[in-house]
PDB file of N, CA and C in Angstrom:
ATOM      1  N   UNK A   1     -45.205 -46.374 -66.679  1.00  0.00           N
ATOM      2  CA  UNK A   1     -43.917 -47.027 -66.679  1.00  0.00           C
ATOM      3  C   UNK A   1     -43.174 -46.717 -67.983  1.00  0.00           C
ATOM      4  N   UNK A   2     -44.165 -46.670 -69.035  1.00  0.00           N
ATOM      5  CA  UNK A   2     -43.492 -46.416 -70.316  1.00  0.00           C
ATOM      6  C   UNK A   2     -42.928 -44.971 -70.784  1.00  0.00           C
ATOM      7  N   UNK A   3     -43.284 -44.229 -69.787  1.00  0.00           N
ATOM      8  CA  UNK A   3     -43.229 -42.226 -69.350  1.00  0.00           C
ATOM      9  C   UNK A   3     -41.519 -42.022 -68.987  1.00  0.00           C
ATOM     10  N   UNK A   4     -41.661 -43.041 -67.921  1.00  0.00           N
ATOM     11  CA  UNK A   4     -40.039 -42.852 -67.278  1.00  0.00           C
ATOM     12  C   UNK A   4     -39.012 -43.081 -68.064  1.00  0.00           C
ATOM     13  N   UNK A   5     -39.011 -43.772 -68.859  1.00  0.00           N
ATOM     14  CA  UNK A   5     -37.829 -44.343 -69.647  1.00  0.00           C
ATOM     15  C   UNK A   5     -37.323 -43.414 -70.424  1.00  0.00           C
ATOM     16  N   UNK A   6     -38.115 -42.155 -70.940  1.00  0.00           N
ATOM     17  CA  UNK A   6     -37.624 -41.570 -71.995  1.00  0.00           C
ATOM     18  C   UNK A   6     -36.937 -39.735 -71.347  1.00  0.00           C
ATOM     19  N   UNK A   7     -37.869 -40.086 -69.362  1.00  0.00           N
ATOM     20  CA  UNK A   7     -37.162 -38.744 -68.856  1.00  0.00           C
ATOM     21  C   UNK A   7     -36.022 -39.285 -68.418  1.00  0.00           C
ATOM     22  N   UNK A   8     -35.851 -40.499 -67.827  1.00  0.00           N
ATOM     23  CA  UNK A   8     -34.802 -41.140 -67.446  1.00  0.00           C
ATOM     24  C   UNK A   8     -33.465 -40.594 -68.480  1.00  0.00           C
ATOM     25  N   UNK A   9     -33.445 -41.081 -69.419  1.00  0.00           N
ATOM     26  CA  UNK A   9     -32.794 -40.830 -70.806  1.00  0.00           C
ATOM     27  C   UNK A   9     -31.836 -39.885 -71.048  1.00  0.00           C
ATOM     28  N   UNK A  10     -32.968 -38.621 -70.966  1.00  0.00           N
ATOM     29  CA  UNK A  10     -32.993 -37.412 -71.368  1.00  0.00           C
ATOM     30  C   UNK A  10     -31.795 -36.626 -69.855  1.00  0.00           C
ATOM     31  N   UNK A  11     -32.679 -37.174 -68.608  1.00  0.00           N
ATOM     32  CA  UNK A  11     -31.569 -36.561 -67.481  1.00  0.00           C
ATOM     33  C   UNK A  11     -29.864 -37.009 -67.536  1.00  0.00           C
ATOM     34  N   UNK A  12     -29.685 -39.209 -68.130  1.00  0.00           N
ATOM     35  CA  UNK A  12     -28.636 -39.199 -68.281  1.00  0.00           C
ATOM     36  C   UNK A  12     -27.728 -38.834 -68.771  1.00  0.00           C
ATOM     37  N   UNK A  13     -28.526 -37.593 -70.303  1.00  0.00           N
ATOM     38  CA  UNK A  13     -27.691 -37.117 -71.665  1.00  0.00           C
ATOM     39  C   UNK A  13     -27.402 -35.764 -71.063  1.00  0.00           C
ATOM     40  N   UNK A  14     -28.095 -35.194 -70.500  1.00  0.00           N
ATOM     41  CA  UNK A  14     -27.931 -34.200 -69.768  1.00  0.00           C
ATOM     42  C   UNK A  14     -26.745 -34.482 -68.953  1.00  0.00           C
ATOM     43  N   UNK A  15     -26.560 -35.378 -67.940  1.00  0.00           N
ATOM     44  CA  UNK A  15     -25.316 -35.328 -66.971  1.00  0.00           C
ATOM     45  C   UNK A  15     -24.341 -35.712 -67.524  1.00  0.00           C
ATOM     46  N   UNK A  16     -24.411 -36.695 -68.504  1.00  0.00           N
ATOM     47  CA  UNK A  16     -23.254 -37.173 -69.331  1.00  0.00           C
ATOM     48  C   UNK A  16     -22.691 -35.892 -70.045  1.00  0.00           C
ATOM     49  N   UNK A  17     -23.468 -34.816 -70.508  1.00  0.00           N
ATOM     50  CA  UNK A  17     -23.070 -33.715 -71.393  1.00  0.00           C
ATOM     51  C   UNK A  17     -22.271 -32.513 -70.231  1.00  0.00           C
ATOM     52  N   UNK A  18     -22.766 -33.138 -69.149  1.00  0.00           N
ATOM     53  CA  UNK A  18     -22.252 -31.490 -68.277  1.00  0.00           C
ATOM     54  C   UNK A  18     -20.732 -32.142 -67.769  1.00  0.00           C
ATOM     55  N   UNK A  19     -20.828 -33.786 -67.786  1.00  0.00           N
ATOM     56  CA  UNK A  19     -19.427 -34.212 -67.142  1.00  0.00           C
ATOM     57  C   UNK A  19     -18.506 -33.701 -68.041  1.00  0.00           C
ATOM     58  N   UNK A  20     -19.073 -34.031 -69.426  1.00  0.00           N
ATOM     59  CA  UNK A  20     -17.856 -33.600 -70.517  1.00  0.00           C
ATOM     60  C   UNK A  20     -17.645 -32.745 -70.587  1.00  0.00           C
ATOM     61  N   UNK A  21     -18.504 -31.461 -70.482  1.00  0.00           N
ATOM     62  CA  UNK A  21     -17.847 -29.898 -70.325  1.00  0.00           C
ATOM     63  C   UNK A  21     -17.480 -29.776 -69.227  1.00  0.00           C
ATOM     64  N   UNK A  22     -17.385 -30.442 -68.107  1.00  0.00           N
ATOM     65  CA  UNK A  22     -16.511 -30.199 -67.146  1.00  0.00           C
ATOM     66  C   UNK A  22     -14.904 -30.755 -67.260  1.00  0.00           C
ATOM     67  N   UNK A  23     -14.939 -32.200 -68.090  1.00  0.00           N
ATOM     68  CA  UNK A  23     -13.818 -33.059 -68.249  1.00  0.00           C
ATOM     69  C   UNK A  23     -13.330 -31.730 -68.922  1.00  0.00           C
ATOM     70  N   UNK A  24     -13.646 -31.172 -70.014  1.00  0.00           N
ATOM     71  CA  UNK A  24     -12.686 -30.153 -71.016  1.00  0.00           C
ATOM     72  C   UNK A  24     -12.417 -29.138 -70.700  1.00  0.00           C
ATOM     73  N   UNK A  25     -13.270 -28.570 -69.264  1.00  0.00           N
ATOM     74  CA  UNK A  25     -12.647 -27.280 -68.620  1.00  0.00           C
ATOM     75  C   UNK A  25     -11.480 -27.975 -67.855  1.00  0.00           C
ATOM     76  N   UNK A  26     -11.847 -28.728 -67.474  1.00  0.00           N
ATOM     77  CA  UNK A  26     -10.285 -29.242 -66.312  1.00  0.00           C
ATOM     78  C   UNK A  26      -9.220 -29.449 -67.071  1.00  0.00           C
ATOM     79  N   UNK A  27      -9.219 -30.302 -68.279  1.00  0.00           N
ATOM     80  CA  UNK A  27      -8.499 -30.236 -69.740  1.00  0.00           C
ATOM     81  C   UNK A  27      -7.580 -29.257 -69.801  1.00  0.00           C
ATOM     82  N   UNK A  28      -8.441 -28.161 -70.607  1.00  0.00           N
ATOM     83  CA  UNK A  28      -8.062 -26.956 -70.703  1.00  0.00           C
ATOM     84  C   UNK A  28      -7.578 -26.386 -69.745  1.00  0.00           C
ATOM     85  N   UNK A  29      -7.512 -26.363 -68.288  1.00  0.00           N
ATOM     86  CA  UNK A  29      -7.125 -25.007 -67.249  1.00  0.00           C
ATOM     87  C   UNK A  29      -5.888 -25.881 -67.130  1.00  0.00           C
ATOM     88  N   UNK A  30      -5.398 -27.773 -67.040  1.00  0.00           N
ATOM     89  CA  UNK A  30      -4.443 -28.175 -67.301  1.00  0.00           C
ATOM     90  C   UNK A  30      -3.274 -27.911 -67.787  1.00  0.00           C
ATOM     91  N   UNK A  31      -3.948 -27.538 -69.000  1.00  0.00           N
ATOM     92  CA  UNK A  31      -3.259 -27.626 -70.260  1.00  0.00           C
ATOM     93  C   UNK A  31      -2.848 -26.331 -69.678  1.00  0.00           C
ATOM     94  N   UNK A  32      -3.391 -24.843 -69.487  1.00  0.00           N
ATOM     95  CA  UNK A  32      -2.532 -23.711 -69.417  1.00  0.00           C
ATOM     96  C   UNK A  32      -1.841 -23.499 -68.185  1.00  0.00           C
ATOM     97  N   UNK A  33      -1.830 -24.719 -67.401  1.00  0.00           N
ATOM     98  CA  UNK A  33      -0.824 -24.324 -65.844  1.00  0.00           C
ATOM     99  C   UNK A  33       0.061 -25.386 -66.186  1.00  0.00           C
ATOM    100  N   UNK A  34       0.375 -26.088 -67.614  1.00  0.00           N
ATOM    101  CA  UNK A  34       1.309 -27.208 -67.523  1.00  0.00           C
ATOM    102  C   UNK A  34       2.406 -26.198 -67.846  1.00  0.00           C
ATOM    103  N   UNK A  35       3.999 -26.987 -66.948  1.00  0.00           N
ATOM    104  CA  UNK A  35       5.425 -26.478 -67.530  1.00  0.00           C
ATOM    105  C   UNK A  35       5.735 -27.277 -68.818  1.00  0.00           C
ATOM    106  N   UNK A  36       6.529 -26.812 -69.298  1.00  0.00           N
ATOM    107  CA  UNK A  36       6.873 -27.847 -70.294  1.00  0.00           C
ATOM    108  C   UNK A  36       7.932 -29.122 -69.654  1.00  0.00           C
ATOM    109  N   UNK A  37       8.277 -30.302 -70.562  1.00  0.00           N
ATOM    110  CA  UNK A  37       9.489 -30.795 -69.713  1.00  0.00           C
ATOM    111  C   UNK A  37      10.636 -30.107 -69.416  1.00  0.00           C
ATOM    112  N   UNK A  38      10.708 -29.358 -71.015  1.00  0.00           N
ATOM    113  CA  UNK A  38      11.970 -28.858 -71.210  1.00  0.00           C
ATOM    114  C   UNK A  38      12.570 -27.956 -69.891  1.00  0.00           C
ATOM    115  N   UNK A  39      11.566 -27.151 -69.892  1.00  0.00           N
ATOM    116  CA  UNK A  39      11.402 -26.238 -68.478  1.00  0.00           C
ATOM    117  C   UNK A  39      12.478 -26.574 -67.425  1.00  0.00           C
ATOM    118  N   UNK A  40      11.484 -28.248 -66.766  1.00  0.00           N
ATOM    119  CA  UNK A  40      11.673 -28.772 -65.676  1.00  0.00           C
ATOM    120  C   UNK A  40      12.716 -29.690 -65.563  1.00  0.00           C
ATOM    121  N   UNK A  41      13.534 -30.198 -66.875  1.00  0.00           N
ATOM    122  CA  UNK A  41      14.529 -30.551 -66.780  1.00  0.00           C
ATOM    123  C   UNK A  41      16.031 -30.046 -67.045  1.00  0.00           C
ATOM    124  N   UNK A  42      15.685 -28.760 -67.770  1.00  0.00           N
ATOM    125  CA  UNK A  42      17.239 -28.077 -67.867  1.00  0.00           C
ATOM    126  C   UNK A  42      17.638 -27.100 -66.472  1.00  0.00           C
ATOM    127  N   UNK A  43      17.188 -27.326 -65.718  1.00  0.00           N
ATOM    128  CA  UNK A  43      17.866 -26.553 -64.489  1.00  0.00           C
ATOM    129  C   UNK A  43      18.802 -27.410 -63.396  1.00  0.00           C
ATOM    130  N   UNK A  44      19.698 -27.008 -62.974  1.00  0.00           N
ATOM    131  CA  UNK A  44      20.945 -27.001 -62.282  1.00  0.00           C
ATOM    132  C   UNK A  44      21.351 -26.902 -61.305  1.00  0.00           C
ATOM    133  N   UNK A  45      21.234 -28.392 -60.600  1.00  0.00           N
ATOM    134  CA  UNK A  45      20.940 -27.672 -58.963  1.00  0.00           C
ATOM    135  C   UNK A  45      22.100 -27.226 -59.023  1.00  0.00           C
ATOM    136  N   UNK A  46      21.535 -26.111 -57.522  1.00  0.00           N
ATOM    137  CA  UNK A  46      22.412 -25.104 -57.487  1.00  0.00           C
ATOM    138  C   UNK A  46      22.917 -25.007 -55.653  1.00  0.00           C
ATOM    139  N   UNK A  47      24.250 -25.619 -55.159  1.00  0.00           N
ATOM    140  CA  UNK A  47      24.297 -26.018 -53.723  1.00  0.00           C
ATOM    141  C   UNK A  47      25.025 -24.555 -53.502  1.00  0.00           C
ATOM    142  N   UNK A  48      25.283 -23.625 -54.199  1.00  0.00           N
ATOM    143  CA  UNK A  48      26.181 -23.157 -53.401  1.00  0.00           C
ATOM    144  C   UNK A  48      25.909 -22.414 -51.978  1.00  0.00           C
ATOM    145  N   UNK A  49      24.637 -22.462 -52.090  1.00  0.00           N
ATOM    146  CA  UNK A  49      23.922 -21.992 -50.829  1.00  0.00           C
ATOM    147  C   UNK A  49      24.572 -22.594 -49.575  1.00  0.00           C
ATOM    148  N   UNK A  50      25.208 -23.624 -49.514  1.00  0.00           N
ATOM    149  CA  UNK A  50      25.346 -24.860 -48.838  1.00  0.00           C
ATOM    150  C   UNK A  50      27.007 -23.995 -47.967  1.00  0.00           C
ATOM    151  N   UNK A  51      27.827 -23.159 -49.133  1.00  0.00           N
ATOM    152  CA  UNK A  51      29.038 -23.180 -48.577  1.00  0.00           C
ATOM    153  C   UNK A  51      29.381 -22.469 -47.343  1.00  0.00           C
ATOM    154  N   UNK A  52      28.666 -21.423 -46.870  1.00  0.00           N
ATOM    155  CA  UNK A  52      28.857 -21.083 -45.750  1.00  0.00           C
ATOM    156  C   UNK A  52      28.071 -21.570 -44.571  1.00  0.00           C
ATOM    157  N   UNK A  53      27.765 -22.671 -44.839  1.00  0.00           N
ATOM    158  CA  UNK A  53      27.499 -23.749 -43.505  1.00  0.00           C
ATOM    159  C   UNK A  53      27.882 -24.876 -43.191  1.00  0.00           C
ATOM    160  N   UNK A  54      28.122 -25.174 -41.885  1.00  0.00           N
ATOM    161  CA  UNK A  54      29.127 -26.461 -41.254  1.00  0.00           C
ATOM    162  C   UNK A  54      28.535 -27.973 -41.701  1.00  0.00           C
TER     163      UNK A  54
END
């Protein structure tokens, strides 16, 4: 009984360590597919598409 406690342990530091390199890949691939605001707020709608239809 006194055996388990310390593999127990050892597997949670292990999964806890792989979540976090997973949390910081998702992070990171985030971070390089984000627009900026600036981006997404200076554009202009644009209707004129609109004028040659009823």
């Amino acid at each position: 009984m006194g055996d388990t406690g310390p593999v127990e342990g050892r597997g949670e530091q292990i999964q806890q360590a792989e979540r976090e390199a997973a949390r910081r890949r998702i992070l990171a691939q985030a971070e390089a597919e984000r627009i900026p605001a600036e981006e997404t707020t200076r554009a202009v709608p644009d209707r004129r598409w609109r004028r040659g239809q009823p």
